[in-house]
Protein backbone atom coordinates (compact mmCIF):
# COMPACT_ATOMS: atom_id res chain seq x y z
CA UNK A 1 13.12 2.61 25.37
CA UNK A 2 11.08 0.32 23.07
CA UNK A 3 12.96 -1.28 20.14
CA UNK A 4 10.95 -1.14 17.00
CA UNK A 5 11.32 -3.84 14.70
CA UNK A 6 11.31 -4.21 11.13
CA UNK A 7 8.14 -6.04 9.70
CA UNK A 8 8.56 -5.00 6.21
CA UNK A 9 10.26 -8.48 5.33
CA UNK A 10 7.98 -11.01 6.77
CA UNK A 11 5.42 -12.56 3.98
CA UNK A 12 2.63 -10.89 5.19
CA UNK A 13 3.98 -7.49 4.51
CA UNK A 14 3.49 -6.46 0.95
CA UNK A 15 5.75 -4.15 -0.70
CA UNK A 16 3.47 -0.58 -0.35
CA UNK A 17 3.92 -1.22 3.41
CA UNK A 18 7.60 -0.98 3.66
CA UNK A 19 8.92 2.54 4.92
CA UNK A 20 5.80 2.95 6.97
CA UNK A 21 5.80 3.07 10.90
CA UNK A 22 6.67 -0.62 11.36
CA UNK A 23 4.84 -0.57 14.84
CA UNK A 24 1.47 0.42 13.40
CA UNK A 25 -0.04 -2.43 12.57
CA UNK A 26 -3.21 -2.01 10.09
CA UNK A 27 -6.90 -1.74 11.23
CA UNK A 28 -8.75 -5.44 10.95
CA UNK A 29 -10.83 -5.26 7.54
CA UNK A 30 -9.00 -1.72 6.29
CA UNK A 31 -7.42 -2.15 2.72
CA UNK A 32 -4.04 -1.87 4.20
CA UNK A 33 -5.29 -5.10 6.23
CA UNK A 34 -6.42 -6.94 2.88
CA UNK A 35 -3.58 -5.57 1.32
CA UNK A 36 -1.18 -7.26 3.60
CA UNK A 37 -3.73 -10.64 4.25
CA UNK A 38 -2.76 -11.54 0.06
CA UNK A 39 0.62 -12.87 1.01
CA UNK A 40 -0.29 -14.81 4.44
CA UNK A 41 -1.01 -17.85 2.44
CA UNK A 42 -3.86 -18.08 -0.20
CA UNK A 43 -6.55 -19.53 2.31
CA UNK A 44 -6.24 -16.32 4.68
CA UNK A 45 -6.14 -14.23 1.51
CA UNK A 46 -9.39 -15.62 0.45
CA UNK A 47 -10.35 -15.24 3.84
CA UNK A 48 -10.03 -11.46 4.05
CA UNK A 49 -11.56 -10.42 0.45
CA UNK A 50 -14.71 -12.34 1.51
CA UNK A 51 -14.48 -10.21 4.56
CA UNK A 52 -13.60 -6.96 2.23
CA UNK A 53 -15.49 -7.58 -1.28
CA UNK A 54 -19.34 -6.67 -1.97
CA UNK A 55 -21.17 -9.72 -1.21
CA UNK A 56 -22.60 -9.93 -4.72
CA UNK A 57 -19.11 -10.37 -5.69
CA UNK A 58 -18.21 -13.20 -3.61
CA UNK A 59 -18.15 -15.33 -7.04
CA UNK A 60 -15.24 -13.90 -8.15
CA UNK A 61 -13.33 -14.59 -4.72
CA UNK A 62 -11.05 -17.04 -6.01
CA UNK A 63 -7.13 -18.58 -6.15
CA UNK A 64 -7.13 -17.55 -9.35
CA UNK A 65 -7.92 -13.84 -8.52
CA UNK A 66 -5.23 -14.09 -5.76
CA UNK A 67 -2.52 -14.18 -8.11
CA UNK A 68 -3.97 -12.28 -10.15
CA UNK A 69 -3.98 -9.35 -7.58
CA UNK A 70 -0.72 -10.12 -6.01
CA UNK A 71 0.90 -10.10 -10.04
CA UNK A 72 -0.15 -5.96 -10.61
CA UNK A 73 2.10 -3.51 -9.25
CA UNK A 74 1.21 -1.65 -5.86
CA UNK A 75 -0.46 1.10 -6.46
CA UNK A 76 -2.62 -0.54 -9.19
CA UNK A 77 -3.90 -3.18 -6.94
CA UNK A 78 -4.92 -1.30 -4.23
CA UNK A 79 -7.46 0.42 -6.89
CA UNK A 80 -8.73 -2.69 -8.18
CA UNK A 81 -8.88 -3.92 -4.34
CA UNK A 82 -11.44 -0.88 -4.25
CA UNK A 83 -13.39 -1.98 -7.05
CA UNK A 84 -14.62 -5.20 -5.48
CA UNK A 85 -16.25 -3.34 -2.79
CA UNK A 86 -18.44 -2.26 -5.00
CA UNK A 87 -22.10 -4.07 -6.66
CA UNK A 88 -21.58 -6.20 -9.72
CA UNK A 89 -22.65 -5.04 -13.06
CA UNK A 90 -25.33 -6.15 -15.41
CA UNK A 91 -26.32 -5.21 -18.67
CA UNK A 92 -29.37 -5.50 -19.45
CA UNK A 93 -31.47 -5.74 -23.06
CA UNK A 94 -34.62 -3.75 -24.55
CA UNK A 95 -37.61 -4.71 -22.16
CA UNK A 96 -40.63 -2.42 -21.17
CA UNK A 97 -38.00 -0.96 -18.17
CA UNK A 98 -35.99 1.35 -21.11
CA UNK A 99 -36.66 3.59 -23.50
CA UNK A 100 -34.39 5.33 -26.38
CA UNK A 101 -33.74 8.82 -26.50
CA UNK A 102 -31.62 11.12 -28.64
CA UNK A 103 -27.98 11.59 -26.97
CA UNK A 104 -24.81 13.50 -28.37
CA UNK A 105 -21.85 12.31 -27.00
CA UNK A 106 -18.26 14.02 -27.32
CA UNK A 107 -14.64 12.81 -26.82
CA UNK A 108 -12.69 14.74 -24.09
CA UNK A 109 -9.80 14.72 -25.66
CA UNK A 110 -10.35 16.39 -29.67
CA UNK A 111 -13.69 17.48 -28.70
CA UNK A 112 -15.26 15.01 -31.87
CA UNK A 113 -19.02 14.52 -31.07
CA UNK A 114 -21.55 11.51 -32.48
CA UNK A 115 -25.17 11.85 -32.50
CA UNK A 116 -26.51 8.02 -31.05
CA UNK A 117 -29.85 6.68 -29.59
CA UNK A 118 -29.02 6.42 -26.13
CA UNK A 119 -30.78 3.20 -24.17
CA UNK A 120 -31.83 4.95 -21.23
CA UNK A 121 -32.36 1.48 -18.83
CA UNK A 122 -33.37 1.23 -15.16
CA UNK A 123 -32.07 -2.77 -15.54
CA UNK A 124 -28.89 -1.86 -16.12
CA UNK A 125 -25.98 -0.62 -14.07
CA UNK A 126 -24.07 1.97 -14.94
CA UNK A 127 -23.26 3.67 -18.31
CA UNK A 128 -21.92 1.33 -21.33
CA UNK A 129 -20.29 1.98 -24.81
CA UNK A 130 -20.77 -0.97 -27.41
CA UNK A 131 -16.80 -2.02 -27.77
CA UNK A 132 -17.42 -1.76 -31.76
CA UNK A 133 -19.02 1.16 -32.15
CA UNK A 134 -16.08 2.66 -29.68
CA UNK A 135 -12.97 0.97 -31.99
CA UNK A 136 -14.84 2.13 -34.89
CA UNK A 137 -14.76 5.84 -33.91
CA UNK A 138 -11.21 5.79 -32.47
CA UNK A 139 -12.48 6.43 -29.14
CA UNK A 140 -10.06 6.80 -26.27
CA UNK A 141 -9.91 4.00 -24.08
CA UNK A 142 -8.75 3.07 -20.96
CA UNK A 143 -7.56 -0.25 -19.56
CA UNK A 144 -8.94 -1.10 -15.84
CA UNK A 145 -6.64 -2.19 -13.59
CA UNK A 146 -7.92 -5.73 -13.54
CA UNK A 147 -10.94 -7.01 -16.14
CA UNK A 148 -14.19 -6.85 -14.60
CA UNK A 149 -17.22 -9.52 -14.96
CA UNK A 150 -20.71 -8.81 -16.33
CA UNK A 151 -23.56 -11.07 -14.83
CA UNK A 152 -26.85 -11.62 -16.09
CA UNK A 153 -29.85 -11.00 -13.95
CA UNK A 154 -29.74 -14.51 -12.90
CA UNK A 155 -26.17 -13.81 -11.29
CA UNK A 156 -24.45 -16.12 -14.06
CA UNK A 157 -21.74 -14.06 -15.68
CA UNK A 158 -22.59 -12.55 -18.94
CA UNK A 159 -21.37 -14.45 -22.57
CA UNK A 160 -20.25 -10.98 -23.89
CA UNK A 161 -17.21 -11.02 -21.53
CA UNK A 162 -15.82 -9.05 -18.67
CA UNK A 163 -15.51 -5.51 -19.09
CA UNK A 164 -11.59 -4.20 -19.55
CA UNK A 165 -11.58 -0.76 -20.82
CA UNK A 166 -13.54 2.56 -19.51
CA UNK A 167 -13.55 5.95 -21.85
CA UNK A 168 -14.91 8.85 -20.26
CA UNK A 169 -17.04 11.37 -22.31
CA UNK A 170 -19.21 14.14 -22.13
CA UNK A 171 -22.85 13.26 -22.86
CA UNK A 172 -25.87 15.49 -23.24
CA UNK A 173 -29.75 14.33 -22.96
CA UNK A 174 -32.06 17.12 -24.04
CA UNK A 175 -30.22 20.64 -22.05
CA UNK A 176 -28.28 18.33 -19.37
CA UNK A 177 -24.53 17.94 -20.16
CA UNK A 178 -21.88 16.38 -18.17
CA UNK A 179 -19.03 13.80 -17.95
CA UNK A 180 -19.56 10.71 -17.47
CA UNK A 181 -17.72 7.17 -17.87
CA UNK A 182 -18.79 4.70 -19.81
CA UNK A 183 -17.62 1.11 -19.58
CA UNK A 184 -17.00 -0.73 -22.66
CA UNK A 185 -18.77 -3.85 -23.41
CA UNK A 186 -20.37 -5.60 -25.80
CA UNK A 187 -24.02 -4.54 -25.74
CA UNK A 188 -25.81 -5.42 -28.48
CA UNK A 189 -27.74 -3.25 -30.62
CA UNK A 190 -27.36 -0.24 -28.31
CA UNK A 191 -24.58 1.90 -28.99
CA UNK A 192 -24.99 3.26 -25.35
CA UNK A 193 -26.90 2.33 -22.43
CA UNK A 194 -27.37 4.85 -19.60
CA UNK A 195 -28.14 2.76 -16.00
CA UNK A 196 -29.82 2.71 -13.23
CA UNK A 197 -26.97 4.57 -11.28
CA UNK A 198 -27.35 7.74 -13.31
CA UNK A 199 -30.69 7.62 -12.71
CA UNK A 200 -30.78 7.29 -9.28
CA UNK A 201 -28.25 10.13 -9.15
CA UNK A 202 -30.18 12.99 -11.26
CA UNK A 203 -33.73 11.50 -10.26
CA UNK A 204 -35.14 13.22 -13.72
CA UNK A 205 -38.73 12.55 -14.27
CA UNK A 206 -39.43 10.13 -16.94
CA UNK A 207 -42.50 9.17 -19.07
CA UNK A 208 -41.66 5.44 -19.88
CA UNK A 209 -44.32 5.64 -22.87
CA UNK A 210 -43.90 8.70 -24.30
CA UNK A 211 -40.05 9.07 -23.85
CA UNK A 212 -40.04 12.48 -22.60
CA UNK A 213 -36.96 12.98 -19.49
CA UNK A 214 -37.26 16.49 -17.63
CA UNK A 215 -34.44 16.88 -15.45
CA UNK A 216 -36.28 19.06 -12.58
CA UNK A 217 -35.08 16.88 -9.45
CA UNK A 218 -31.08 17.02 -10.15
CA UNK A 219 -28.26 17.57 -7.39
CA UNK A 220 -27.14 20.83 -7.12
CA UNK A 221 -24.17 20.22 -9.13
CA UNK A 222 -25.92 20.03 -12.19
CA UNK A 223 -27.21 23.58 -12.20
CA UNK A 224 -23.80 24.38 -13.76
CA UNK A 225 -23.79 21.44 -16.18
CA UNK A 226 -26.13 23.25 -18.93
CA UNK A 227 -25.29 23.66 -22.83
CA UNK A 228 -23.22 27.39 -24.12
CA UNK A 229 -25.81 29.21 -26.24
CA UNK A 230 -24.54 31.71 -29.18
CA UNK A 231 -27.78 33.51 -28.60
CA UNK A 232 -28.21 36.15 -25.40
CA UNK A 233 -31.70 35.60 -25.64
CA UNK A 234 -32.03 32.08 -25.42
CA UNK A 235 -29.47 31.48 -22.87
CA UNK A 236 -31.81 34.45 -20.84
CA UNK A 237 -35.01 31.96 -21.68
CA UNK A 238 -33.06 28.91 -20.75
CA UNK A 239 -31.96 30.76 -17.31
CA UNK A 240 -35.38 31.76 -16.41
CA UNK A 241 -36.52 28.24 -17.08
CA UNK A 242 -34.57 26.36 -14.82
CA UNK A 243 -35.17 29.15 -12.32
CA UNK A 244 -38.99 28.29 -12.72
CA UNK A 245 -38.85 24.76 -12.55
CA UNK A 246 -36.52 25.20 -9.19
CA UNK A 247 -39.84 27.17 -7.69
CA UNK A 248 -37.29 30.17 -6.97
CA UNK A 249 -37.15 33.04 -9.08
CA UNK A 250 -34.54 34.69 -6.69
CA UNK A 251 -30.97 33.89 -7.56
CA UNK A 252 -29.32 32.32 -4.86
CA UNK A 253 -26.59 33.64 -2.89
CA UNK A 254 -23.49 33.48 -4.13
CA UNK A 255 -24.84 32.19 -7.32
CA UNK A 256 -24.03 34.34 -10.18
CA UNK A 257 -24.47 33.94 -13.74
CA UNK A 258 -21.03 33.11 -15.08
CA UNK A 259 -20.82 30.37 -12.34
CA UNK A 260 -23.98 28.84 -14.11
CA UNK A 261 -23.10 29.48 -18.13
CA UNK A 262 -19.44 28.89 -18.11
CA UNK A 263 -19.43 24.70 -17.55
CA UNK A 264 -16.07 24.05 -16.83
CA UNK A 265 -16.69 19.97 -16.50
């Protein structure tokens, strides 16, 4: 009979690995494996996040960040060890790649909404909540895990500051609703900037002159993301519209009209 032993104390095993099977040892490049690399030394820990992180992040590899990781508790850093496999952000300012158009946003959690001029911008990644605008309004935020860096387009990190909060909302452009998060940073002029990630996601077709979005390419999810109307009639119009502009006037199976009207978010 083989005699398992106890790894759980050596420096290489971090504390979320104790009172797992000691004679598994984690897959090369998993973030169990990264997890465990922060405490072989700081050179091999440095060694594994280049191995782990988004390559456009590779700036922010450093001893510093080491510590940094290895000071939050467990199950925090393994979530902030996720967020570096992801692209950096950038925020970009008013060029001839956005356009402004008429949002309402509302809080999640007492339902307040604001009417703001939404900077809808292809430069930019993901959504963003001017920090002032969000203090000012009592907003509810929520601290990230670890502060995250803004670069400029010319990969230099951006003199507004890393981003440290998130609030999540629920935004509507024209008759699309849903939740979304917004990161909070300091952007300028615009109260909120919509990127090029929730553009690539809904694909809506955009006149970059005129200003006029019509959301006619969205994933199927959206279909139930659509605004409550008082008014039979209208929500009947509304219906038949998106029906139309789907090029099917036959409701789908399994697709019933409560399933599209009552948005549940």
């Amino acid at each position: 009979m083989s005699r398992q032993m106890n790894v759980s104390h050596l420096p290489c095993a971090p504390e979320t690995l104790k009172g797992t099977k000691p004679d598994i040892k984690p897959f090369r490049g998993s973030l169990d494996w990264v997890h465990g690399q922060l405490y072989c030394g700081e050179k091999a820990a440095i060694k594994a996040l280049y191995r782990w992180a988004n390559r456009q992040r590779r700036a922010e590899l450093t001893s510093n960040l080491v510590e940094e990781l290895k000071a939050l508790k467990p199950e925090v850093l393994r979530e902030a060890l996720r967020e570096l496999k992801k692209p950096r952000r950038w925020i970009c300012r008013i060029d001839q790649n956005s356009i402004m158009v008429p949002t309402v946003i509302q809080t999640l959690d007492d339902r307040r909404t604001f009417d703001v001029d939404g900077l809808l911008d292809c430069g930019a990644t993901g959504g963003y909540i001017d920090e002032g605008f969000a203090r000012a309004k009592g907003l509810n935020l929520e601290r990230l895990p670890r502060a995250i860096p803004v670069y400029n387009a010319d990969g230099t990190f951006n003199e507004g500051g890393p981003i440290r909060y998130v609030v999540h909302l629920r935004i509507q452009i024209r008759d699309h609703v849903e939740n979304y998060p917004f990161a909070v940073a300091n952007t300028g002029k615009s109260q909120l900037i919509i990127g090029y990630d929730w553009l690539r996601k809904h694909n809506p077709m955009v006149d970059w002159q005129t200003g006029l979005i019509v959301f006619n390419r969205c994933p199927p999810v959206c279909h139930r993301n659509v605004p409550h109307f008082k008014d039979p009639d209208e929500r009947k119009e509304e219906m038949e519209r998106r029906r139309k502009n789907r090029g099917c006037m036959k409701e789908e199976k399994g697709w019933k009209e409560k399933d599209v009207w009552n948005y549940e978010g």
